[in-house]
Protein backbone atom coordinates (compact mmCIF):
# COMPACT_ATOMS: atom_id res chain seq x y z
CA UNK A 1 24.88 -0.07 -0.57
CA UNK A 2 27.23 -3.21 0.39
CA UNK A 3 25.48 -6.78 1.12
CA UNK A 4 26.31 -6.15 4.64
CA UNK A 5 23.82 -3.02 5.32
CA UNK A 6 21.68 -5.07 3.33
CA UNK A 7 21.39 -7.70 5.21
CA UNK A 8 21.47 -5.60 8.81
CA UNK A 9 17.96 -3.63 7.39
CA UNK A 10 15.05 -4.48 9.58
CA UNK A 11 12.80 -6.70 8.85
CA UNK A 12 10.03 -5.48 5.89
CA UNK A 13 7.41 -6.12 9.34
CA UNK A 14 9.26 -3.46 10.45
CA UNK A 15 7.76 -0.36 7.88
CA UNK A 16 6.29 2.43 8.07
CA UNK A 17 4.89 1.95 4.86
CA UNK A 18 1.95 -0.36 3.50
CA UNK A 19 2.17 -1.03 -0.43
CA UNK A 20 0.05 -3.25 -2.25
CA UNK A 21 -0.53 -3.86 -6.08
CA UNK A 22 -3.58 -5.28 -8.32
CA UNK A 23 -4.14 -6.83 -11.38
CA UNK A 24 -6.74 -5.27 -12.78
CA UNK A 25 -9.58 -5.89 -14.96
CA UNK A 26 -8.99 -3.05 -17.51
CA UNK A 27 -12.42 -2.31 -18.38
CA UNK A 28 -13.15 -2.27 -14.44
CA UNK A 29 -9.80 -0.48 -13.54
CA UNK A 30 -12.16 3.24 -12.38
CA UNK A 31 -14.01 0.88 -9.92
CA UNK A 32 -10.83 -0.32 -8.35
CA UNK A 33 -9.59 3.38 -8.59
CA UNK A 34 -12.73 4.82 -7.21
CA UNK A 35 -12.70 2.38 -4.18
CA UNK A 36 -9.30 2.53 -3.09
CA UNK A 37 -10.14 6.67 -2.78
CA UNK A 38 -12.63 5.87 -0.73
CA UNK A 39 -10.77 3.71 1.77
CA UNK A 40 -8.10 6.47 1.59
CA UNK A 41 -10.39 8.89 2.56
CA UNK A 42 -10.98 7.47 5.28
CA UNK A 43 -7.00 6.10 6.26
CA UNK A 44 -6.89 9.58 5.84
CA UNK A 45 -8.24 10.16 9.41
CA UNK A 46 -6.08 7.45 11.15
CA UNK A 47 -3.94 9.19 13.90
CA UNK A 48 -0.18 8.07 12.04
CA UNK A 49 -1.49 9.20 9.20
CA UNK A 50 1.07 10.71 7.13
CA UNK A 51 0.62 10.45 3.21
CA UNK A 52 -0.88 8.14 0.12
CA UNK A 53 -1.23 7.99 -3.13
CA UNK A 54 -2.97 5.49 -5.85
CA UNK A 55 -0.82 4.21 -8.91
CA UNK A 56 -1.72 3.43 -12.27
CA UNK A 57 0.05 1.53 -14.08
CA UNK A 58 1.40 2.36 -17.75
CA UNK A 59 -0.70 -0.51 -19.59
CA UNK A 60 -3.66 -0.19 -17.38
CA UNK A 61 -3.69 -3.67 -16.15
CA UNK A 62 -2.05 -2.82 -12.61
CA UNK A 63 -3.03 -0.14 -9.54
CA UNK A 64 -1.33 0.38 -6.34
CA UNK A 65 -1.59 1.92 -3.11
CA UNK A 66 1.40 3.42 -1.60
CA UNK A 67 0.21 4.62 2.28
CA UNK A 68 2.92 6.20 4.37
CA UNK A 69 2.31 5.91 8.11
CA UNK A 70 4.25 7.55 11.06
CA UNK A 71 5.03 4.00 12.85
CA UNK A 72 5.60 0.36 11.90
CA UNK A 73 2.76 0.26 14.67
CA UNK A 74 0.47 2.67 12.85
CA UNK A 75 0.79 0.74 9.86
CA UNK A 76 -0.55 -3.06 11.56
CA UNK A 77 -3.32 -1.10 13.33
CA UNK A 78 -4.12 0.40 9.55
CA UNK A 79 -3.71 -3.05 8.48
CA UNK A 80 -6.72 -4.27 10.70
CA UNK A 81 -9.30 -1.43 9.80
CA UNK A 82 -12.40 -3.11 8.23
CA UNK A 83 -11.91 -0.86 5.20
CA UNK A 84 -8.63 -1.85 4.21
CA UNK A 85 -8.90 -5.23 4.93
CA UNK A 86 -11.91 -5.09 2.80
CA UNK A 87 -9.70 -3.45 0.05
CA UNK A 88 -6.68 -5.48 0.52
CA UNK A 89 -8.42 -8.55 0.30
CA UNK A 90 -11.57 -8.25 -1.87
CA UNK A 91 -10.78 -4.96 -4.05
CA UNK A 92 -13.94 -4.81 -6.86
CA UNK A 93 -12.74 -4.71 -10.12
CA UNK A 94 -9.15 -6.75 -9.53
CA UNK A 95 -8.37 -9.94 -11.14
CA UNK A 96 -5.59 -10.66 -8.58
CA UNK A 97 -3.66 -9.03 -5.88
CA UNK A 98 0.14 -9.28 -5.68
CA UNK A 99 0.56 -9.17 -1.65
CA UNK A 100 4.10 -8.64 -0.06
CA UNK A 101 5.96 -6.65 2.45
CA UNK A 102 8.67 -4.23 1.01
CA UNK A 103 11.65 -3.19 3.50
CA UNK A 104 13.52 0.34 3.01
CA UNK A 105 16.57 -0.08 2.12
CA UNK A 106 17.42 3.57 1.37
CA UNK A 107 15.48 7.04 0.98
CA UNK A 108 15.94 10.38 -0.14
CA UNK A 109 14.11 13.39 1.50
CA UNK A 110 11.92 14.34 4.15
């Protein structure tokens, strides 16, 4: 991909998707686990609602949420639920959260 399309990609405020990693407390990593599942289940429900999935890092000392939502839209109103927000900003078991908005720049598939 040149610069150019680079730099013509909407804005990361602009996604679909919501991605957020933790630091995590190794010996408390299952609670962190356990709750994001729970606030999944319930994303899970959202009309927009399209996919997610919880990652665990290699060394254990990092999770992340990946949520896929139909619209930009979808994904600020998911934003707002008192679940996530509870999760995004007060996740048991995290030392620290790493908190930034990704932009696609390319994809392959459906």
């Amino acid at each position: 991909m040149s610069s150019d399309a680079t730099n013509q990609a909407p804005p990361a405020t602009d996604s679909a998707v919501l991605l957020h990693v933790w630091e995590v407390d190794p010996a408390r990593e299952g609670v962190a686990i356990r709750r994001l599942e729970d606030m999944l289940g319930q994303v899970a429900r959202e009309s927009g609602f399209v996919s997610a999935r919880v990652l665990q890092g290699e060394d254990r000392q990092t999770v992340a949420v990946l949520v896929q939502m139909q619209s930009p839209e979808d994904r600020a109103r998911l934003e707002q639920l008192p679940a996530v927000r509870e999760a995004l900003d007060n996740l048991e078991g995290t030392v620290n959260v790493v908190i930034k908005l990704y932009r696609e720049v390319s994809s392959v598939g459906g």
